[in-house]
Protein backbone atom coordinates (compact mmCIF):
# COMPACT_ATOMS: atom_id res chain seq x y z
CA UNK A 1 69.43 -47.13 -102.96
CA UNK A 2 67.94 -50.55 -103.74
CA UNK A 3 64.60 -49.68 -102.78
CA UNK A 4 65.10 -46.53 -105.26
CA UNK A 5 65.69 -48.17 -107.54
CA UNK A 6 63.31 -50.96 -107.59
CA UNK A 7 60.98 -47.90 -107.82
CA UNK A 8 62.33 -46.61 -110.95
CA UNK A 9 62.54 -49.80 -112.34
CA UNK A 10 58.51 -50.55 -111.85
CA UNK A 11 57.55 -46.96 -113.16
CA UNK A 12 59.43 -47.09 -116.08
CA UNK A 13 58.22 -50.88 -117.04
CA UNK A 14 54.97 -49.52 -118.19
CA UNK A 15 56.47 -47.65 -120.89
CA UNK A 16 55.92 -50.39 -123.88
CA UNK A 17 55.00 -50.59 -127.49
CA UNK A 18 51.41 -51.38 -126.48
CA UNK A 19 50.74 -48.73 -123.78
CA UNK A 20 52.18 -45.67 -125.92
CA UNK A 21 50.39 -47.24 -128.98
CA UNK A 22 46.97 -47.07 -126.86
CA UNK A 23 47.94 -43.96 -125.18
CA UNK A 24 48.13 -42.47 -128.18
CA UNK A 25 45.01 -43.66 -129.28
CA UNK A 26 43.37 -41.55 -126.21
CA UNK A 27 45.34 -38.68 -127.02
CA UNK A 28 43.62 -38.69 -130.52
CA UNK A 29 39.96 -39.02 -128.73
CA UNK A 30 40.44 -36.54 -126.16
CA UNK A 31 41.87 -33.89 -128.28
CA UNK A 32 38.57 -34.62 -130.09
CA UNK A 33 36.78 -33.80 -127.07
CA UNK A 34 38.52 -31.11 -125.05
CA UNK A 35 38.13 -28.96 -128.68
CA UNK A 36 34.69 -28.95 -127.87
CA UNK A 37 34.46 -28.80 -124.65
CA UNK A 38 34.94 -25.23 -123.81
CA UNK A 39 32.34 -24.44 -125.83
CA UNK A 40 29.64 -27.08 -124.28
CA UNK A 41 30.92 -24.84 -121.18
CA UNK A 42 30.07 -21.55 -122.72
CA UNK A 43 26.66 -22.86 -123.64
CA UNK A 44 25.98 -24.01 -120.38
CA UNK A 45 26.77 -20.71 -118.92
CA UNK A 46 24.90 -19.00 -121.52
CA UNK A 47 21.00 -21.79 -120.65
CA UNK A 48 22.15 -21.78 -116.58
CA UNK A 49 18.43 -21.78 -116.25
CA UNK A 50 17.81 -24.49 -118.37
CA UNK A 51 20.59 -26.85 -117.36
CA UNK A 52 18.38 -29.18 -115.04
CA UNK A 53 15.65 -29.59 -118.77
CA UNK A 54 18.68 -30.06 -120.59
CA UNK A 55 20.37 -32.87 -118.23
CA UNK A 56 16.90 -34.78 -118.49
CA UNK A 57 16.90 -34.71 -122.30
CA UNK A 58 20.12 -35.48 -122.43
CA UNK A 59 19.47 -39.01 -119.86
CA UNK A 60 16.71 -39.68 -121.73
CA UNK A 61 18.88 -39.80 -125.08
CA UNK A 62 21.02 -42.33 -123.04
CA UNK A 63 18.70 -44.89 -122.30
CA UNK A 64 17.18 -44.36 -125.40
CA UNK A 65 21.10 -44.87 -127.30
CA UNK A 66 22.04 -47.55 -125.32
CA UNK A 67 20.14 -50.40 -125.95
CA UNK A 68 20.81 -49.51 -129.68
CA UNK A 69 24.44 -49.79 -129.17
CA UNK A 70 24.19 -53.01 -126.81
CA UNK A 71 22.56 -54.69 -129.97
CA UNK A 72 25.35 -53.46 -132.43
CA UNK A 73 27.67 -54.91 -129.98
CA UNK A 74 26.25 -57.95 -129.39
CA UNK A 75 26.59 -58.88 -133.71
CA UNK A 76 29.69 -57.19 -133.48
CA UNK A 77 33.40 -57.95 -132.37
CA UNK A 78 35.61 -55.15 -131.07
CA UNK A 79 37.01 -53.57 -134.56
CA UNK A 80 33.44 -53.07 -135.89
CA UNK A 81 32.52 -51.59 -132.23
CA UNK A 82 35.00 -48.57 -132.76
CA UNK A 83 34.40 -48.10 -136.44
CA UNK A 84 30.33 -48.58 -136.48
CA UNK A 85 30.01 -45.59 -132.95
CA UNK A 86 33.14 -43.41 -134.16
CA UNK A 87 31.66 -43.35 -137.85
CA UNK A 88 28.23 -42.65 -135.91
CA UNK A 89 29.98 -39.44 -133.89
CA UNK A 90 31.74 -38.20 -137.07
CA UNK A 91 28.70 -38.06 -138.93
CA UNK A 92 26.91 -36.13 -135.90
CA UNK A 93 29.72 -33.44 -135.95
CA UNK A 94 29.42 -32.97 -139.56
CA UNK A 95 25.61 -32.58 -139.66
CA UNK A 96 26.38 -29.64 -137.19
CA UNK A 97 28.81 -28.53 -139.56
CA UNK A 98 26.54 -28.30 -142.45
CA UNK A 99 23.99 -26.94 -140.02
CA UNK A 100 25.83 -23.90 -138.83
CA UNK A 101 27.38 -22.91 -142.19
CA UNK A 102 25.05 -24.16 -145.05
CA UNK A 103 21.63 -23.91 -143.11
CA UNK A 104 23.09 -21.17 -141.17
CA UNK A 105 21.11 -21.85 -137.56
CA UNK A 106 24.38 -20.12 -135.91
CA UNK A 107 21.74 -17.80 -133.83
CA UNK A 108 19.55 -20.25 -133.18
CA UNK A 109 18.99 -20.77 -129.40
CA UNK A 110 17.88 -24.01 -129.83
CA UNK A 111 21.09 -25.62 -131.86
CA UNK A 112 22.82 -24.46 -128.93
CA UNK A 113 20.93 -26.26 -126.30
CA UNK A 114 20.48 -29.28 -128.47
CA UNK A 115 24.86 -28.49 -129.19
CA UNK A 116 24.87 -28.76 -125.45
CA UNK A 117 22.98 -32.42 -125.22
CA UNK A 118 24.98 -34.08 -127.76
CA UNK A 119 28.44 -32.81 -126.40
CA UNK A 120 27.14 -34.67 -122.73
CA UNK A 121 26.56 -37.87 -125.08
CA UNK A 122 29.52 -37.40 -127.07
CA UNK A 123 31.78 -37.32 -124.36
CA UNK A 124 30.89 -40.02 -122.50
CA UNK A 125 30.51 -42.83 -125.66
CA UNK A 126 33.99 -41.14 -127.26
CA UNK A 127 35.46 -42.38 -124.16
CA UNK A 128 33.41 -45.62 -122.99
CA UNK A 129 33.97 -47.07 -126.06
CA UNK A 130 37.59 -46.20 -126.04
CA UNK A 131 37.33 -48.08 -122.69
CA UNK A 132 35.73 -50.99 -124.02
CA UNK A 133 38.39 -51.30 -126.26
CA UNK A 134 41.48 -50.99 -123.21
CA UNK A 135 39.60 -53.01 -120.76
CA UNK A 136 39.19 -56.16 -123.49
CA UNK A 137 42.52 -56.22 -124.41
CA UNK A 138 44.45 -55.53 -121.76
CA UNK A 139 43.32 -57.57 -119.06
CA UNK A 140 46.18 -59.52 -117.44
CA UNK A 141 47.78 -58.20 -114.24
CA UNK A 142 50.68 -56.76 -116.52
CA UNK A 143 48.82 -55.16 -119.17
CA UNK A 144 46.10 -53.20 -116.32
CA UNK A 145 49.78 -51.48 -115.26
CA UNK A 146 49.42 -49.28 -118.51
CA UNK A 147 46.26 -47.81 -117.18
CA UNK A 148 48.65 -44.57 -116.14
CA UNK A 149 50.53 -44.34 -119.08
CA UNK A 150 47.31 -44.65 -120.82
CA UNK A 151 45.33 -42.03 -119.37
CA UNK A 152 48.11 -39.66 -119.71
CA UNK A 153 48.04 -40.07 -123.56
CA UNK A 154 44.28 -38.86 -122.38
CA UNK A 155 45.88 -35.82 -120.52
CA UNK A 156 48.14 -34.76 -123.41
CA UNK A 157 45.29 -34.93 -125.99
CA UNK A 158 42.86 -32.80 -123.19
CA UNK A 159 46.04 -29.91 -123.48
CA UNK A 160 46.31 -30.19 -127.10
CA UNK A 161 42.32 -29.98 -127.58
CA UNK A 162 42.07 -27.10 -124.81
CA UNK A 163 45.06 -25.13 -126.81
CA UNK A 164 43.00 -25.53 -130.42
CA UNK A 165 40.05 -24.56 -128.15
CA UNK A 166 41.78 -21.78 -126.64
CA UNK A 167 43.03 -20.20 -129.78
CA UNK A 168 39.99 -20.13 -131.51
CA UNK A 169 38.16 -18.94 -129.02
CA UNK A 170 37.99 -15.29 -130.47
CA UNK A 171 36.48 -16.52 -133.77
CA UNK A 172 33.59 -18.07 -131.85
CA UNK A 173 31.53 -15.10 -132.32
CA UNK A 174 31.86 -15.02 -136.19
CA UNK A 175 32.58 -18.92 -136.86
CA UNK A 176 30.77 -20.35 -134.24
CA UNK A 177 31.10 -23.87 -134.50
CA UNK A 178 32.86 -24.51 -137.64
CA UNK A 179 36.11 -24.40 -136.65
CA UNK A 180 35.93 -26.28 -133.39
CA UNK A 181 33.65 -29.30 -135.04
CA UNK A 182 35.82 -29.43 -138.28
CA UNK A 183 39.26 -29.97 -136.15
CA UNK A 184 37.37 -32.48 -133.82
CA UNK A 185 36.06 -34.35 -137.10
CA UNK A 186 39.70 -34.61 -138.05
CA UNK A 187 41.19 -35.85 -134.76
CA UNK A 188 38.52 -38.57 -134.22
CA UNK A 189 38.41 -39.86 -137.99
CA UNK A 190 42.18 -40.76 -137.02
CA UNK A 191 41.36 -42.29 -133.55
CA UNK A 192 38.86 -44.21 -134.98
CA UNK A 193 41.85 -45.24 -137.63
CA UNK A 194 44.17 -45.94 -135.16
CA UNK A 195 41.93 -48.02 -132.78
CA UNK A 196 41.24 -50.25 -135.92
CA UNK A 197 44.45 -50.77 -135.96
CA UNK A 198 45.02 -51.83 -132.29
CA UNK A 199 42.40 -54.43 -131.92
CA UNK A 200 44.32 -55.62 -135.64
CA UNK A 201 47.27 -56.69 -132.99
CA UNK A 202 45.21 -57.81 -130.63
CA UNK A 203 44.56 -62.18 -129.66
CA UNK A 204 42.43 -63.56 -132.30
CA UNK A 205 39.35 -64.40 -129.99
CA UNK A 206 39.65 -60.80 -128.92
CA UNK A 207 39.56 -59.29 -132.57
CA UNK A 208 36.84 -61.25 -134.15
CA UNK A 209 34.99 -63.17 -131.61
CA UNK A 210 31.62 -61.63 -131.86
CA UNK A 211 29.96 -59.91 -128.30
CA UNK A 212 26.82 -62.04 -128.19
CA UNK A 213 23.92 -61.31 -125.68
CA UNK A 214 20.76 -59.23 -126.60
CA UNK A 215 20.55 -55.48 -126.74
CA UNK A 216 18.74 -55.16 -122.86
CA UNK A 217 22.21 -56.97 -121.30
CA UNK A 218 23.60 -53.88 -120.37
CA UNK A 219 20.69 -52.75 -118.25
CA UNK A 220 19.22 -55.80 -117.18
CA UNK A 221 22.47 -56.74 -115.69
CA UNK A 222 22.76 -53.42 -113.60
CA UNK A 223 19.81 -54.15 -112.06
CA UNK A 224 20.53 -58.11 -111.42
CA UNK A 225 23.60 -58.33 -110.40
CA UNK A 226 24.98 -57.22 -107.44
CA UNK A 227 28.48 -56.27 -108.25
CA UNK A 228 27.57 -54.39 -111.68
CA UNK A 229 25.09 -52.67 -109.06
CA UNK A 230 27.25 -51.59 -106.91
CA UNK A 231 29.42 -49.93 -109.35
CA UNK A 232 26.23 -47.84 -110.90
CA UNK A 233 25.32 -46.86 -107.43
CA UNK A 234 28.79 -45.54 -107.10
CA UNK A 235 29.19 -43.83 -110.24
CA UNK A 236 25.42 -42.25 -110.06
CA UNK A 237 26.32 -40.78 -106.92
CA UNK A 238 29.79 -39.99 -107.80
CA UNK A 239 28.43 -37.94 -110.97
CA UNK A 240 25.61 -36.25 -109.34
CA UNK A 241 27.76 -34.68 -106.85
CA UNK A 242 30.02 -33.21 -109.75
CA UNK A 243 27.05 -32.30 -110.59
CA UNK A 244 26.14 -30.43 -107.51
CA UNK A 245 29.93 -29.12 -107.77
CA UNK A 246 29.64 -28.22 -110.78
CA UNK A 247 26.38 -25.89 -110.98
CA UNK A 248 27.48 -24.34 -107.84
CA UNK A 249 30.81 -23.42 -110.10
CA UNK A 250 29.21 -21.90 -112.88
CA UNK A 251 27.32 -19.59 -110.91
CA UNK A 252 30.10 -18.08 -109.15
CA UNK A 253 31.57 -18.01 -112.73
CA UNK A 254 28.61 -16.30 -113.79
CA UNK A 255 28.98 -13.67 -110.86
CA UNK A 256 32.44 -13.35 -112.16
CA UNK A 257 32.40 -12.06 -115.60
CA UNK A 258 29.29 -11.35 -118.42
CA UNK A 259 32.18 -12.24 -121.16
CA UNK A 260 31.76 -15.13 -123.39
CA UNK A 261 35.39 -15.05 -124.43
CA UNK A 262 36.30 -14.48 -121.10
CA UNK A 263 34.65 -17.53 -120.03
CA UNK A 264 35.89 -19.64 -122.70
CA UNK A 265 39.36 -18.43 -121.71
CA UNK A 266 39.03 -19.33 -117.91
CA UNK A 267 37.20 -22.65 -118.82
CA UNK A 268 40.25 -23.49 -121.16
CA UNK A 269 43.24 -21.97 -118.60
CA UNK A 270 41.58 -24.22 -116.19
CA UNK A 271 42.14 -27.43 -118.13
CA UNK A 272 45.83 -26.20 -119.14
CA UNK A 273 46.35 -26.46 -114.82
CA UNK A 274 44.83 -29.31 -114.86
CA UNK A 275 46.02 -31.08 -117.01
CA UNK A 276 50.36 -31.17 -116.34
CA UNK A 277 49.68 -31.90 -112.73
CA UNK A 278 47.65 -34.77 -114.09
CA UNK A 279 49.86 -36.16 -116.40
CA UNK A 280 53.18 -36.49 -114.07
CA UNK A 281 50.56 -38.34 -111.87
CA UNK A 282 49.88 -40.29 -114.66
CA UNK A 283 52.99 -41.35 -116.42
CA UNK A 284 55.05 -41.63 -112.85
CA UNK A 285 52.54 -42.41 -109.63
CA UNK A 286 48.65 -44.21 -110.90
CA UNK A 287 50.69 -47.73 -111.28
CA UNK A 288 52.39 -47.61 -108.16
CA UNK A 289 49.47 -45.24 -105.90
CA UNK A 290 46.71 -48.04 -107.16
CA UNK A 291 49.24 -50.74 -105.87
CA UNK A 292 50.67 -49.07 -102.57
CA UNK A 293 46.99 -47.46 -101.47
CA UNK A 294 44.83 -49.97 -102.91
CA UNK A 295 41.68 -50.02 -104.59
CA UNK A 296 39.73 -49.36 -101.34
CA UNK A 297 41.26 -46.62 -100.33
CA UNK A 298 40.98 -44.83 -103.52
CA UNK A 299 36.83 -45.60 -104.34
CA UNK A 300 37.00 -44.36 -100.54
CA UNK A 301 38.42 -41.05 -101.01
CA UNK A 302 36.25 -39.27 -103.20
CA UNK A 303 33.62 -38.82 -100.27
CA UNK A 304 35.88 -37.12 -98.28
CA UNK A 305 37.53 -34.85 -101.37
CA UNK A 306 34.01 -33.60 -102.26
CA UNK A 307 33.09 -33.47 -98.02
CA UNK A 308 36.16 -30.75 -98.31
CA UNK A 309 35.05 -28.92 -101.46
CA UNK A 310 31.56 -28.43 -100.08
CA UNK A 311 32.48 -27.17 -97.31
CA UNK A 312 34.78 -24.37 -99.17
CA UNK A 313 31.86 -23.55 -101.79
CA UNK A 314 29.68 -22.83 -98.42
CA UNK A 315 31.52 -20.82 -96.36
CA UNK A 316 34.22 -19.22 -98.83
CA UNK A 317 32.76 -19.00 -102.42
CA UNK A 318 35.15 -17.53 -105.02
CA UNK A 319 36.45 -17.60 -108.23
CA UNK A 320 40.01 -19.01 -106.72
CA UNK A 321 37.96 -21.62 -104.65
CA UNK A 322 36.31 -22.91 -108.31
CA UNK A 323 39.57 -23.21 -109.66
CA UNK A 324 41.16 -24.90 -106.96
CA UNK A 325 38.00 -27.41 -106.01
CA UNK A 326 38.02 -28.03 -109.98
CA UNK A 327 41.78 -28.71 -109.80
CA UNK A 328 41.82 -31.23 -107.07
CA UNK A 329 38.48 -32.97 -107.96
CA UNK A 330 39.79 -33.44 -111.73
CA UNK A 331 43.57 -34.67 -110.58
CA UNK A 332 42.42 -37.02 -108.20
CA UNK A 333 39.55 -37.92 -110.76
CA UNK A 334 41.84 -38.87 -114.02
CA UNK A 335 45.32 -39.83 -111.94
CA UNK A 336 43.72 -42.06 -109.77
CA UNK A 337 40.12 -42.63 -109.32
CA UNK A 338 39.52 -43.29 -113.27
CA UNK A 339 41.69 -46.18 -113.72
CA UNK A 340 40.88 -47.34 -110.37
CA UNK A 341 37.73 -47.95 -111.47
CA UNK A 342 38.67 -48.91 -115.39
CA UNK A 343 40.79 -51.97 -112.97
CA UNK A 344 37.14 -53.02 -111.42
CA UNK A 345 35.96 -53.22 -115.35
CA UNK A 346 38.86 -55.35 -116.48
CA UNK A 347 37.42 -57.80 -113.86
CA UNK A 348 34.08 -57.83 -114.75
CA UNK A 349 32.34 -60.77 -117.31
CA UNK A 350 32.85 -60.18 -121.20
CA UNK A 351 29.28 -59.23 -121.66
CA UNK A 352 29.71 -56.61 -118.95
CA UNK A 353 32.73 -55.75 -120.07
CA UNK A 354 31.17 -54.24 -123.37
CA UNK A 355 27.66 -53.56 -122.38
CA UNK A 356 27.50 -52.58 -118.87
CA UNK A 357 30.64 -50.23 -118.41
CA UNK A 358 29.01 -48.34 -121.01
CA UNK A 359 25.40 -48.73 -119.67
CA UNK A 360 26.90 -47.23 -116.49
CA UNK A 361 29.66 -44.39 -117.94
CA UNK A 362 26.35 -43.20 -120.37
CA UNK A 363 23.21 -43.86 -118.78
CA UNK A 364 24.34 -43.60 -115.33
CA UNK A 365 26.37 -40.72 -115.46
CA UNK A 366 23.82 -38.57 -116.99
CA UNK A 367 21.28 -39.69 -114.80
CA UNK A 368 23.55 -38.81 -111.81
CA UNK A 369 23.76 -35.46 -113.63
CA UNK A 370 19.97 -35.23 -113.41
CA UNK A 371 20.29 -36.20 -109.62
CA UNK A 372 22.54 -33.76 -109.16
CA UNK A 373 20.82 -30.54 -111.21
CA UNK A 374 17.44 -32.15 -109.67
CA UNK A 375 18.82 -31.20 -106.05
CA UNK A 376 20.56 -27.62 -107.27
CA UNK A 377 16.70 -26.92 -108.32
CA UNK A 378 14.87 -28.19 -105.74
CA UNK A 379 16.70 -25.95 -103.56
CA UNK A 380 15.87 -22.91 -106.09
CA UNK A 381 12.35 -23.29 -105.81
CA UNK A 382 12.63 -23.82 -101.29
CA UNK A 383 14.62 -20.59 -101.97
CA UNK A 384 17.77 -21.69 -100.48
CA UNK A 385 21.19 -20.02 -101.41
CA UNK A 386 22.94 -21.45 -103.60
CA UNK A 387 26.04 -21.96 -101.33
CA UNK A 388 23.81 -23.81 -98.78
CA UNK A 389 23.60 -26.59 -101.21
CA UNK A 390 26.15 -28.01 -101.47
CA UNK A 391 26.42 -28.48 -97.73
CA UNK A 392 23.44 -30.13 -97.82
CA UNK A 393 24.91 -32.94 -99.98
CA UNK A 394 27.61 -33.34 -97.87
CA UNK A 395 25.84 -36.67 -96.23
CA UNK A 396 25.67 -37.86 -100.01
CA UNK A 397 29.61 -37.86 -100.26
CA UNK A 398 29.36 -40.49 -96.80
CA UNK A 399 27.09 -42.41 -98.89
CA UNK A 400 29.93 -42.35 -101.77
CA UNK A 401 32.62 -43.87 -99.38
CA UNK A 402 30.42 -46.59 -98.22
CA UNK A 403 29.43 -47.36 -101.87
CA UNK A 404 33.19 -47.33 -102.42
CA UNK A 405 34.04 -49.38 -99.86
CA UNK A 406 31.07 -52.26 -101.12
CA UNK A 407 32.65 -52.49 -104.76
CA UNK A 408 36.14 -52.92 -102.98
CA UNK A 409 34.83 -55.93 -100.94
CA UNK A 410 33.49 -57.61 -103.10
CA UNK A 411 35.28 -61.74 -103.34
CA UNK A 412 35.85 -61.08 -107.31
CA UNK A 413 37.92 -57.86 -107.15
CA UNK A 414 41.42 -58.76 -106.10
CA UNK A 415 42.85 -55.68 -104.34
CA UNK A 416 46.55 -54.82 -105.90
């Protein structure tokens, strides 16, 4: 009975006035996100055959952006961080906006593959620099227990955003974008609001102490330093196995159903699954998994998730298996994984702290994607099936272990 409660004592001492006030602050940016994000699905579906072009322009926008945003941060401190790149997104939505209704480029192929790039950018940087902000001011061993609560203010905004998404689904033939970019407009104009406002309460070396460091930091530091290494090496392989997941998907969705609504519906269901089983994780189990498993175990365990879910998309491809593989990848991804890994960040130097978490959550990821569509094409043109590929990247997800297992060892990550 002691032990119980001892248990309920620990989960509910994450529930403060600073972890609902920042999860509430990721509820606002992925509501933003999750509006739009059915619809980057839909467009993917509708250029399959152009994903692995569209992956390369959209890593080559990365490096391009961030070396511009590692200079804004370095004359920066943290409230001009999240107004300067939110303002930045805002104004990207609303040229979209303006170009679907006033220039009216709604049939245009192309604003729907360059739609497709942005939303890849978008989602990462809405995010990272959310990140930047959580990681910087909540540091201490006490404050990195929010992590949970956090990321299920994340979870709740990903229902709310998949709902709006969901019910205006049917006016995507007539509307197109209007209505999705107008509501996500809205919801990140107050996150960016609200954020303000958190680093307001935050220590004052932490609100206006400017970044310092040049704009190459991020990336030369990726390169130089060992431990920042072995985190990119993780997440490049981690993402281009989604990757490889993830293609494999949308062709069996493809096989599925010709329906763009139809799509847009599954796509949106999905994330609706997803995301309650996420959040009780979340708000109940992250704080005390991360301390009872540890942080080696949990880097660990993605090889063998994704060793599982190729294996199913070889031998047994289906719709069910898509939603199911989607279901466990994305739960163990957001309840424990992702602030695993947010918990390596919070260790990391201050100029790493801004520059190379997002370096390696934008640069990296997309690159992995690259990796990842770079493979599902190769195999295309050796005409090999498509469900033969992803057991060929099974001895990648070994690789993603191992890599997990380095960033766990190393002597400046305390393991808790």
């Amino acid at each position: 009975m002691k032990n119980t409660n001892n248990i309920i004592t620990r989960s509910l001492s994450v529930f403060t006035r600073d972890s609902l006030l920042a999860s509430f602050l990721f509820f606002l940016v992925l509501s933003s996100w999750y509006i739009l994000r059915p619809v980057r699905n839909e467009m993917a579906v509708a250029n399959v055959n152009e994903l692995p072009l569209l992956l390369a322009f959209g890593a080559l926008a990365m490096l391009l952006v961030n070396p511009i945003y590692a200079w804004v941060a370095s004359k920066s401190n943290l409230k001009k961080i999240i107004t300067y790149c939110y303002s930045f997104l805002i104004s990207n939505l609303l040229i979209f906006l303006f170009s679907w209704r006033v220039l009216d480029l709604g049939d245009s192929v192309w604003l729907g593959r360059v739609f497709y790039i942005w939303c890849n950018i978008y989602s990462f940087f809405v995010v990272s620099i959310f990140w930047v902000l959580i990681i910087n001011i909540y540091r201490d061993a006490k404050s990195r227990s929010f992590y949970g609560v956090i990321m299920a203010g994340g979870s709740l905004g990903a229902l709310f955003g998949s709902e709006i998404s969901k019910r205006f689904a049917s006016s995507f033939d007539e509307f197109g974008l209007e209505l999705f970019c107008l509501s996500a407009t809205i919801l990140l104009f107050l996150a960016m609001m609200t954020g303000r406002y958190l680093t307001s309460k935050a220590v004052v070396n932490q609100r206006n102490e400017k970044v310092g460091g040049s704009g190459l930091d991020g990336i030369k530091n990726v390169i130089q330093v060992s431990e920042i290494r072995s985190i990119a090496i993780y997440v490049w392989i981690w993402t281009g196995l989604m990757t490889v997941h993830w293609m494999t998907a949308i062709t069996i969705i493809d096989g599925w159903s010709q329906n763009p609504e139809e799509r847009i519906v599954f796509f949106s269901l999905l994330e609706q699954i997803v995301t309650p089983l996420t959040l009780i994780m979340q708000l109940f189990l992250t704080n005390l998994s991360i301390k009872y498993f540890g942080i080696k175990k949990i880097l660990m365990a993605y090889g063998f998730l994704f060793i599982v879910v190729f294996m199913l998309y070889g031998f047994m491809p289906s719709i069910t298996i898509v939603a199911v593989a989607t279901v466990t990848l994305r739960l163990f991804e957001y309840g424990l994984n992702k602030p695993t890994r947010e918990t390596v960040y919070s260790t990391l130097a201050k100029n790493d702290r801004y520059k190379s978490s997002v370096f390696i959550d934008t640069f990296v990821t997309r690159f992995g994607d690259l990796s990842g569509s770079s493979f599902i094409g190769l195999g295309k043109l050796a005409s090999i099936s498509f469900s033969a590929m992803p057991l060929i990247a099974i001895p990648m997800a070994g690789i993603l272990s191992l890599a997990g297992l380095k960033i766990a060892n190393n002597k400046r990550l305390k393991d808790f």
